[in-house]
C-alpha atoms as a PDB file:
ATOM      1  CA  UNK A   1    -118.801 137.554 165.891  1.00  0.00           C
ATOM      2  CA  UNK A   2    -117.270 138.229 169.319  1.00  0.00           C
ATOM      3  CA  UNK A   3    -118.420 135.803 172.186  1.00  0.00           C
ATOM      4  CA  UNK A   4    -121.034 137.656 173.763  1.00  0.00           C
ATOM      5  CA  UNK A   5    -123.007 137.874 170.677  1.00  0.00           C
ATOM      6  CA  UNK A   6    -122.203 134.362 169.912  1.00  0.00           C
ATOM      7  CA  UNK A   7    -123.042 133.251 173.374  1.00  0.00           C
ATOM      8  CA  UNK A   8    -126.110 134.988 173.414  1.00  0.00           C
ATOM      9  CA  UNK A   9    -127.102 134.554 169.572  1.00  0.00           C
ATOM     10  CA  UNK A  10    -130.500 132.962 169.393  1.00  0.00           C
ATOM     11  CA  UNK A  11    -132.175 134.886 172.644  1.00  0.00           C
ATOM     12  CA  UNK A  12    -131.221 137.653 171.066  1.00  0.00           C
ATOM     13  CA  UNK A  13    -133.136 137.251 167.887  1.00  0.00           C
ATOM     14  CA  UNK A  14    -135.847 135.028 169.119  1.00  0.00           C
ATOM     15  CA  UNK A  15    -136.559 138.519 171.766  1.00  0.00           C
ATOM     16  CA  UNK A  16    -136.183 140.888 169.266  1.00  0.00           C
ATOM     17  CA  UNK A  17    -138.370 139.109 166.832  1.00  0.00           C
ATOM     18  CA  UNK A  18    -141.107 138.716 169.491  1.00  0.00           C
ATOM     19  CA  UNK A  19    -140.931 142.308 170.195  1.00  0.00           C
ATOM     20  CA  UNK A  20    -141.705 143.093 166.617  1.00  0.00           C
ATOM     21  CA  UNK A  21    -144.584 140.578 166.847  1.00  0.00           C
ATOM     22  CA  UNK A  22    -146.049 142.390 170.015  1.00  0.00           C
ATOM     23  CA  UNK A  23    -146.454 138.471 170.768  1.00  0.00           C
ATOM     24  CA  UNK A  24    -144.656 135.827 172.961  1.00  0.00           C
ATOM     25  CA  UNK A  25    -145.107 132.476 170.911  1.00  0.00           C
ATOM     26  CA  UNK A  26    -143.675 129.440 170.447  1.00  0.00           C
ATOM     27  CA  UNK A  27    -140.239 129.029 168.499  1.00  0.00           C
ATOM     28  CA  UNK A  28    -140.987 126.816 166.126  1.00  0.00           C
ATOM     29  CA  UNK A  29    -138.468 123.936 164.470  1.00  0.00           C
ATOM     30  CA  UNK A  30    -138.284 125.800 161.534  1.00  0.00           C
ATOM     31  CA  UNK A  31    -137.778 129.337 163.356  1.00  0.00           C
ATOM     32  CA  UNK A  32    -134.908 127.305 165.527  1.00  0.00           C
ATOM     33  CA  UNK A  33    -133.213 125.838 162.405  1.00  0.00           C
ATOM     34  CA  UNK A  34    -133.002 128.955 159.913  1.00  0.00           C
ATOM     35  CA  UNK A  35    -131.371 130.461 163.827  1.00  0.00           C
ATOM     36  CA  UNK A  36    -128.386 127.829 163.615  1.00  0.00           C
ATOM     37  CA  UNK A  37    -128.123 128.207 160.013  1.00  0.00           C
ATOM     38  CA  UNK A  38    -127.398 132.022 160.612  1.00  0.00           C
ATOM     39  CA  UNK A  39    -125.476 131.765 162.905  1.00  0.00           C
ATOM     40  CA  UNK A  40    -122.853 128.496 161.521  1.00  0.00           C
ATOM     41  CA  UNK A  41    -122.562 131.137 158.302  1.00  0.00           C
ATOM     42  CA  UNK A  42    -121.569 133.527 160.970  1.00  0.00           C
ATOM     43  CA  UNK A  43    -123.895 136.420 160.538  1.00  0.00           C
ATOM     44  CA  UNK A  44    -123.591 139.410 162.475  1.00  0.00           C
ATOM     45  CA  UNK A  45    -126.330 139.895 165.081  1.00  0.00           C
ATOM     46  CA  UNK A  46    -126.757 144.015 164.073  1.00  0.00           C
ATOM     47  CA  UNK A  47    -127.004 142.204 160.394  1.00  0.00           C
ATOM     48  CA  UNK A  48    -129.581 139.854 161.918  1.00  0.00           C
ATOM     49  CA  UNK A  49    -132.083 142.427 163.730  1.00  0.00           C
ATOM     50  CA  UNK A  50    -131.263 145.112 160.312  1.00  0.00           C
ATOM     51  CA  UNK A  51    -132.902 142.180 158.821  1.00  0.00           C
ATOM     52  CA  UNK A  52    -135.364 141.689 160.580  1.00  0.00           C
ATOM     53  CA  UNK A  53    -136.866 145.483 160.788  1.00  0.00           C
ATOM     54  CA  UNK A  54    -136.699 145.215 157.022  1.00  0.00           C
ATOM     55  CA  UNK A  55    -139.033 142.085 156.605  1.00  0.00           C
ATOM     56  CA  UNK A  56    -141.527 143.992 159.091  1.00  0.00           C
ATOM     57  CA  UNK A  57    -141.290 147.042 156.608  1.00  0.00           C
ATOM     58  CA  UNK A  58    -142.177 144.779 154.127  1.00  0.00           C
ATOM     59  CA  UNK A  59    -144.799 143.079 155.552  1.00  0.00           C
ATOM     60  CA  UNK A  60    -146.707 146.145 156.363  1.00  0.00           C
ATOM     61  CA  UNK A  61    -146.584 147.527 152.910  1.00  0.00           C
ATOM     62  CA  UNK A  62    -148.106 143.834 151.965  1.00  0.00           C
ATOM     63  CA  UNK A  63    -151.192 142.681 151.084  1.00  0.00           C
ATOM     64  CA  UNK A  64    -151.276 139.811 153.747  1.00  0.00           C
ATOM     65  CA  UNK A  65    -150.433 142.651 155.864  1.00  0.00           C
ATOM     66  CA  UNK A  66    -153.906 145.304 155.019  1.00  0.00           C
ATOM     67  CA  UNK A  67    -155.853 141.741 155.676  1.00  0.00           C
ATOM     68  CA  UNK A  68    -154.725 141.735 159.223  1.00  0.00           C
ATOM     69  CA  UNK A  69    -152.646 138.748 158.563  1.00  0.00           C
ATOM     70  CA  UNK A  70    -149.302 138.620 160.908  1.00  0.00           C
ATOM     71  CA  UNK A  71    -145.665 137.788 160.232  1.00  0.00           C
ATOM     72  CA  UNK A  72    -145.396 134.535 161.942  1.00  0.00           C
ATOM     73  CA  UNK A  73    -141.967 132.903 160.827  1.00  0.00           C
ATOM     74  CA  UNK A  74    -138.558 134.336 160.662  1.00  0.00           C
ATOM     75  CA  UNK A  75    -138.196 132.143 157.083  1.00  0.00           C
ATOM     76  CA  UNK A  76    -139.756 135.520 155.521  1.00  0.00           C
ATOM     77  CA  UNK A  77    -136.631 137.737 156.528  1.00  0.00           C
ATOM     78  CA  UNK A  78    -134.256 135.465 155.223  1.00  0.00           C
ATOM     79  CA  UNK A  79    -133.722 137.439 152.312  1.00  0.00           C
ATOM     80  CA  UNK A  80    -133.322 140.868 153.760  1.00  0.00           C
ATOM     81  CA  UNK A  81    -131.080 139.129 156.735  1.00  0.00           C
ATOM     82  CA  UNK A  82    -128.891 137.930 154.022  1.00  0.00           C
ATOM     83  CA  UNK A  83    -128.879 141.355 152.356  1.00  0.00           C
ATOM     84  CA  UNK A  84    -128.002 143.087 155.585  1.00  0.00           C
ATOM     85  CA  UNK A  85    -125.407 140.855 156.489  1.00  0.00           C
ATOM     86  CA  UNK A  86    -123.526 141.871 152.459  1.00  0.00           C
ATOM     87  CA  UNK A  87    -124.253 144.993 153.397  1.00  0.00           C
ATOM     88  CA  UNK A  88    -122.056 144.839 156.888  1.00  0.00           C
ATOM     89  CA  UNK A  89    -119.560 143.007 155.165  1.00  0.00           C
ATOM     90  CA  UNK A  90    -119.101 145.543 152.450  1.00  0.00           C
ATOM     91  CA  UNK A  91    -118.828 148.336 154.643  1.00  0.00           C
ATOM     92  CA  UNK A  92    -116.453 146.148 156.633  1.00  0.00           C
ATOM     93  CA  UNK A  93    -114.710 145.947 153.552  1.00  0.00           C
ATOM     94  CA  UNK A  94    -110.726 147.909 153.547  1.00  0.00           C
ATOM     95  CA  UNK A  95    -111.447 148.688 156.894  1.00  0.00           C
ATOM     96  CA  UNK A  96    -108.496 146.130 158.367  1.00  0.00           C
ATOM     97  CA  UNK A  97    -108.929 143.153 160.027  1.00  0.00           C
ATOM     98  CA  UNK A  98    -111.547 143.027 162.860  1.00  0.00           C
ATOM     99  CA  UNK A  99    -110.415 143.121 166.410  1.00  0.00           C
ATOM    100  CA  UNK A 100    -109.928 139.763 168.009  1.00  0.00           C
ATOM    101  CA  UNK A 101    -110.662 139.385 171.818  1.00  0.00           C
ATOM    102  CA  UNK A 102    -107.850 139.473 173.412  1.00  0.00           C
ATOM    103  CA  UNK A 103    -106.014 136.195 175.275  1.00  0.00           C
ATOM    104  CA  UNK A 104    -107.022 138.272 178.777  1.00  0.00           C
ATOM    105  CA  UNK A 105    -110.559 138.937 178.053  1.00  0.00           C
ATOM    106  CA  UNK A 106    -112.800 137.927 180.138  1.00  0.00           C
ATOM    107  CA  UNK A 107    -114.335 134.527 179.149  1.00  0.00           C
ATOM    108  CA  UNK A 108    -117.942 134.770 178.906  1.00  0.00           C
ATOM    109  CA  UNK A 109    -119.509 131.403 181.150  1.00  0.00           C
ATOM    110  CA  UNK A 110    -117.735 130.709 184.318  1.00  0.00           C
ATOM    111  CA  UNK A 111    -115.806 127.102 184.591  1.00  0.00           C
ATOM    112  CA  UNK A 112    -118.259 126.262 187.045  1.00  0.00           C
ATOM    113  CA  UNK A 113    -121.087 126.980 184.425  1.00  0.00           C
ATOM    114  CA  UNK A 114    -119.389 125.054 182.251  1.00  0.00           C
ATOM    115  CA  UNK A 115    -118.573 121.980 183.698  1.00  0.00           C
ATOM    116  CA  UNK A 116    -122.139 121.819 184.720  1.00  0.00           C
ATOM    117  CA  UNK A 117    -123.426 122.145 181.572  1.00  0.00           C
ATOM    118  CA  UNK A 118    -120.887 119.210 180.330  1.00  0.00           C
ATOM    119  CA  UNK A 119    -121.858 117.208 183.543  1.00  0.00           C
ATOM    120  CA  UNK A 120    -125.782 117.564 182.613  1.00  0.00           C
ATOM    121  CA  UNK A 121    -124.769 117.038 178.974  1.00  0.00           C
ATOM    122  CA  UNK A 122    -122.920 113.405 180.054  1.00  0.00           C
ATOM    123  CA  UNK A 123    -125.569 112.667 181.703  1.00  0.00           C
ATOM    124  CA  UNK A 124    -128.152 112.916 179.606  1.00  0.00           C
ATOM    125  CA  UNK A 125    -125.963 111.696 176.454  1.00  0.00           C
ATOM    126  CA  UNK A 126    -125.291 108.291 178.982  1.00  0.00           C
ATOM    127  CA  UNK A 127    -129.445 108.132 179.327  1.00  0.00           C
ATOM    128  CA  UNK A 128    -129.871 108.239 175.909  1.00  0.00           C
ATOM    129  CA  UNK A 129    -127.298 105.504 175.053  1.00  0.00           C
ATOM    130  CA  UNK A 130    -129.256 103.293 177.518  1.00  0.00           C
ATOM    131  CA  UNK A 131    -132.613 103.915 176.098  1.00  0.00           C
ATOM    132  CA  UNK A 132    -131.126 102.807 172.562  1.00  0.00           C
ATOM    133  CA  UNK A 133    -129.235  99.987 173.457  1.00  0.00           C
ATOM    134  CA  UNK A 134    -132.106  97.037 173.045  1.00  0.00           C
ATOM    135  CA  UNK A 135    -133.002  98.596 169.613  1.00  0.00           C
ATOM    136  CA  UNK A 136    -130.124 100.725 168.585  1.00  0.00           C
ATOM    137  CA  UNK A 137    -126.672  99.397 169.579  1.00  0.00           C
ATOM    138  CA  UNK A 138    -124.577 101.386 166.864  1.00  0.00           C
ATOM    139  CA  UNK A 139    -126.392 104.926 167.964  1.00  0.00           C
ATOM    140  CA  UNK A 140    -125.830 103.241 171.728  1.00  0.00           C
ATOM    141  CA  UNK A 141    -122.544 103.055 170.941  1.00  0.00           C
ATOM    142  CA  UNK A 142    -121.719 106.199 169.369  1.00  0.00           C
ATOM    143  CA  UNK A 143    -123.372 107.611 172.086  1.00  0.00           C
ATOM    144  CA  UNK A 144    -121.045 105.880 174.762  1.00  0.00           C
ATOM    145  CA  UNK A 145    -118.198 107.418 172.989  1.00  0.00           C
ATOM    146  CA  UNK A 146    -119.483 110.743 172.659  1.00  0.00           C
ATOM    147  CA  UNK A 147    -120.055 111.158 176.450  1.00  0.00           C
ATOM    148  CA  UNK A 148    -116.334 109.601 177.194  1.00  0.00           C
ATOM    149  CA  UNK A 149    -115.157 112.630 174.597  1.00  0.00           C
ATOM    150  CA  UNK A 150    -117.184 115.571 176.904  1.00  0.00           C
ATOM    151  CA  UNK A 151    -115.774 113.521 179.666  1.00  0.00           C
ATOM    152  CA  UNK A 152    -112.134 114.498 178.424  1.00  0.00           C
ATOM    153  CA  UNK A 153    -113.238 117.786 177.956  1.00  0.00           C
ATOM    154  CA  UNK A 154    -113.849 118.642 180.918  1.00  0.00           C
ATOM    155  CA  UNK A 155    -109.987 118.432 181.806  1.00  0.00           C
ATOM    156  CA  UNK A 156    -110.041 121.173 179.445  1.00  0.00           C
ATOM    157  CA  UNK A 157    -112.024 123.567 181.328  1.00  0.00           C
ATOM    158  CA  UNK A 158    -109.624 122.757 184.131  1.00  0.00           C
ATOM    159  CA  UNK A 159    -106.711 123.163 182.965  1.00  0.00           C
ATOM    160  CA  UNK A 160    -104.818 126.629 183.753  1.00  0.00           C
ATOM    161  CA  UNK A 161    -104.680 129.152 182.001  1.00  0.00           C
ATOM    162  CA  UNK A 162    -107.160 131.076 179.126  1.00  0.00           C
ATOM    163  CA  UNK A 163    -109.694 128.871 178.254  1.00  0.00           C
ATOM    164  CA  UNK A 164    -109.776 128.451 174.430  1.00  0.00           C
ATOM    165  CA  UNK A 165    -113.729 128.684 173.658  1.00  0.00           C
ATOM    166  CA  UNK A 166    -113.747 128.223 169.652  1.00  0.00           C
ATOM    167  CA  UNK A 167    -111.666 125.344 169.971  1.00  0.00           C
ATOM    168  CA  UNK A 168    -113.876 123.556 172.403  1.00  0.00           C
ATOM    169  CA  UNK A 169    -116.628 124.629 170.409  1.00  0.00           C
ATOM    170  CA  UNK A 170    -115.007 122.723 167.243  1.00  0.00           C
ATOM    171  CA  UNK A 171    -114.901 119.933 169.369  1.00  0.00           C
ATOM    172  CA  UNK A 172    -118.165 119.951 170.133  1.00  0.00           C
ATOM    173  CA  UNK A 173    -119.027 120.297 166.597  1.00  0.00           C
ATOM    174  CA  UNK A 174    -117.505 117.283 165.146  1.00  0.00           C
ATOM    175  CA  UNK A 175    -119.433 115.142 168.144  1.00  0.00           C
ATOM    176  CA  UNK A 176    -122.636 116.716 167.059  1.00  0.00           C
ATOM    177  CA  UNK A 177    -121.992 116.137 163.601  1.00  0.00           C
ATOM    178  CA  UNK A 178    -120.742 112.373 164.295  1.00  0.00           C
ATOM    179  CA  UNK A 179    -123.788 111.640 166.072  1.00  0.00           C
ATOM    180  CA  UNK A 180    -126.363 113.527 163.439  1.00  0.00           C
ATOM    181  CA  UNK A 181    -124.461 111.333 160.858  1.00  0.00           C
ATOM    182  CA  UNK A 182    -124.974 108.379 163.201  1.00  0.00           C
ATOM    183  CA  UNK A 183    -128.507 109.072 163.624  1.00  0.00           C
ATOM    184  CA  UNK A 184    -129.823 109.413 160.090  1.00  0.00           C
ATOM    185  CA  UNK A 185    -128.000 105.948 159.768  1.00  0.00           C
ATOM    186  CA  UNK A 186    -129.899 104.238 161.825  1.00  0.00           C
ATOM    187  CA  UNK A 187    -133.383 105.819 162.270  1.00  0.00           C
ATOM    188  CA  UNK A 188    -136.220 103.938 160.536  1.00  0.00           C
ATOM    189  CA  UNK A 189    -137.599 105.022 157.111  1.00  0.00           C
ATOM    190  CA  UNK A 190    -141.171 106.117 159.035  1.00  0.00           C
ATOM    191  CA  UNK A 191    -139.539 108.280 161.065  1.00  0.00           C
ATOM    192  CA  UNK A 192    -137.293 110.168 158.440  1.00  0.00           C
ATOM    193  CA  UNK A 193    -140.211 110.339 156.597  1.00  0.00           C
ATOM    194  CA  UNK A 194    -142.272 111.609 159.473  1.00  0.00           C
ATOM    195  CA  UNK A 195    -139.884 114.453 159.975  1.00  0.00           C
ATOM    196  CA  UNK A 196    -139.378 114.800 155.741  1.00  0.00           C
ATOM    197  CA  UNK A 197    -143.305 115.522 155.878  1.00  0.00           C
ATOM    198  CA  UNK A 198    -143.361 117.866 158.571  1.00  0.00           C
ATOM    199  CA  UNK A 199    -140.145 119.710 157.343  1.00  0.00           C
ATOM    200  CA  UNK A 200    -141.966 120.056 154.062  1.00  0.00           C
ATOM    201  CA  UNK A 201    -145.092 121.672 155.029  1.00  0.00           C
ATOM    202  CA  UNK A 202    -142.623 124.230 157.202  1.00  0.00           C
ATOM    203  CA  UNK A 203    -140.792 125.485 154.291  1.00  0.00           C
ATOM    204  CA  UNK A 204    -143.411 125.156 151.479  1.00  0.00           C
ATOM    205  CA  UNK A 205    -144.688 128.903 152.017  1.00  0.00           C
ATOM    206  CA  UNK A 206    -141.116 129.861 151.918  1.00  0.00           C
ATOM    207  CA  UNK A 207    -139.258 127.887 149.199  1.00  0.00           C
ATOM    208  CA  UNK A 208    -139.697 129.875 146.353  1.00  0.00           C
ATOM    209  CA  UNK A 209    -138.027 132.550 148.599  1.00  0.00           C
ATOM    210  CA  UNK A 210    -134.766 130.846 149.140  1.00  0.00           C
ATOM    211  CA  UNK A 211    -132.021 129.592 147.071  1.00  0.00           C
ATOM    212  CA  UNK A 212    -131.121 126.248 146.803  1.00  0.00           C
ATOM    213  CA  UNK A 213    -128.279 126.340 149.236  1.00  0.00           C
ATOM    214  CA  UNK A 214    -130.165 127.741 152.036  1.00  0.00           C
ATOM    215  CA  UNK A 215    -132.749 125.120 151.675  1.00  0.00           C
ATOM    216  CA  UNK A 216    -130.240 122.144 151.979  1.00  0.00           C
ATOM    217  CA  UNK A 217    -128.599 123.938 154.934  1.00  0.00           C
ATOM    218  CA  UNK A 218    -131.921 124.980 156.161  1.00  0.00           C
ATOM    219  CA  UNK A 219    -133.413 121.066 155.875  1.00  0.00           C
ATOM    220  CA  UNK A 220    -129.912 119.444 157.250  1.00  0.00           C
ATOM    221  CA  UNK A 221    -130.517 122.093 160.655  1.00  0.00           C
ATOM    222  CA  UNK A 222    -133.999 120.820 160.914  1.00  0.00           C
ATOM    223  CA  UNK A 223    -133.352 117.212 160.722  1.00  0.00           C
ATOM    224  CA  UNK A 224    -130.359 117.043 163.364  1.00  0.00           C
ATOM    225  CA  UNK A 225    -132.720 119.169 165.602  1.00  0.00           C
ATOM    226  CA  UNK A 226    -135.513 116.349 165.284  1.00  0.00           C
ATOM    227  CA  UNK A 227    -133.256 113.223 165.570  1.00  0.00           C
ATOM    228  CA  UNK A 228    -131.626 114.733 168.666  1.00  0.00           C
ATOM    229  CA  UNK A 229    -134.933 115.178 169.856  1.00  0.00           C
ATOM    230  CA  UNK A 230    -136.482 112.058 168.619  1.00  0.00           C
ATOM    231  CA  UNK A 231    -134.213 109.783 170.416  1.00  0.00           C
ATOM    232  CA  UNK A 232    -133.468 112.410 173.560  1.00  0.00           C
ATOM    233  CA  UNK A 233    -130.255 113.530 172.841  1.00  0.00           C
ATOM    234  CA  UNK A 234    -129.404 117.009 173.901  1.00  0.00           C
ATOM    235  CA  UNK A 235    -127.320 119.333 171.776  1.00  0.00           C
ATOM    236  CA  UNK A 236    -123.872 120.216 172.872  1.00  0.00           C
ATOM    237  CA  UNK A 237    -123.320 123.100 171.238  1.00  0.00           C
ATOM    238  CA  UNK A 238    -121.906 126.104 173.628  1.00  0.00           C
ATOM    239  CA  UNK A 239    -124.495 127.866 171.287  1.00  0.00           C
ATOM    240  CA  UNK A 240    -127.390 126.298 173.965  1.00  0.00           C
ATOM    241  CA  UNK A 241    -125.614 126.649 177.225  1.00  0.00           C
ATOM    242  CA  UNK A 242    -127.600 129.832 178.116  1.00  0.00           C
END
């Protein structure tokens, strides 16, 4: 997936889905999680949107569809995504290796964009740390270390040179996953449960639908999102910058 597309991954879909619609609504949890879980098993975007116009085919040849009921949730073109994105990768298949950008191509966010984003991200990450402190010293302190790491970073985007994008992104990763693991360690049982409930009535039109794999990946995406939310920590992914 070459940066643009990465960069630009979920607008992408999220638009093009709503232009199917003919509506502008809400991304839900669920819609946002089966997004990341996409795009972290590195699906194509053309793979995405083939998808995409498929479950719409579908739909209209549907019953739910002749009694004027809509396609609300992008969990229904899960299946034909995934069977788009074989198909790319098949015809991909004895082609060569795909093009890598090269070290001079031009980076996709300004530094300036960047470091803002990090600053905002510190910030934030420092606010949250405070707010848990009194009830959640071990998230607190994860926390504290997590915005001293995207305070190093930041020398990074600095430094001369080409600025190396996937590997700040890895970074970024293993913070995000740190602090989800983190999290789920210290959140109370109501809470977890809160979100278990929620999460369940989400998928339950759609389980029968997907294998087991995608529903563990599909649950892990939605939990993260609603601890990071829950206790106002804001994701660092580069995925979110725009």
């Amino acid at each position: 997936m070459d940066s643009f597309n990465y960069f630009n991954y979920f607008t992408e879909i999220e638009e093009y889905f709503w232009r199917k619609r003919g509506a502008h609504l809400l991304v839900s949890p669920l819609d946002w999680a089966i997004v990341e879980t996409w795009q972290k098993a590195g699906i194509p975007l053309p793979a995405v949107l083939k998808g995409i116009d498929r479950a719409f085919e579908s739909w209209a040849r549907s019953r739910r569809a002749a009694g004027g009921r809509q396609l609300k949730s992008l969990a229904y073109c899960v299946d034909s995504v995934l069977d788009a994105a074989e198909e790319a990768q098949e015809a991909a298949a004895g082609t060569g290796p795909e093009a890598r950008l090269g070290r001079d191509a031009p980076e996709p966010f300004s530094r300036d964009e960047l470091k803002k984003y990090f600053e905002r991200n510190i910030e934030r990450v420092r606010a949250a740390a405070q707010k848990s402190r009194a009830v959640h010293p071990a998230i607190a302190g994860r926390l504290d270390e997590t915005a001293t790491r995207l305070t190093d970073a930041i020398l990074l985007i600095d430094s001369p040179g080409p600025l190396d994008l996937e590997d700040l992104e890895r970074r970024l990763t293993i913070l995000e996953e740190k602090l989800t693991a983190a999290l789920s360690a210290d959140a109370d049982d109501e809470s977890l449960l809160a979100i278990r409930r929620e999460m369940d009535g989400s998928l339950a039109p759609y389980r029968r639908k997907m294998s087991a794999e995608q529903l563990a990946q599909l649950e892990r995406q939605y939990t993260q999102k609603r601890l990071f939310e829950q206790f106002g920590v804001p994701r660092l992914s580069l995925f979110y910058l725009t």
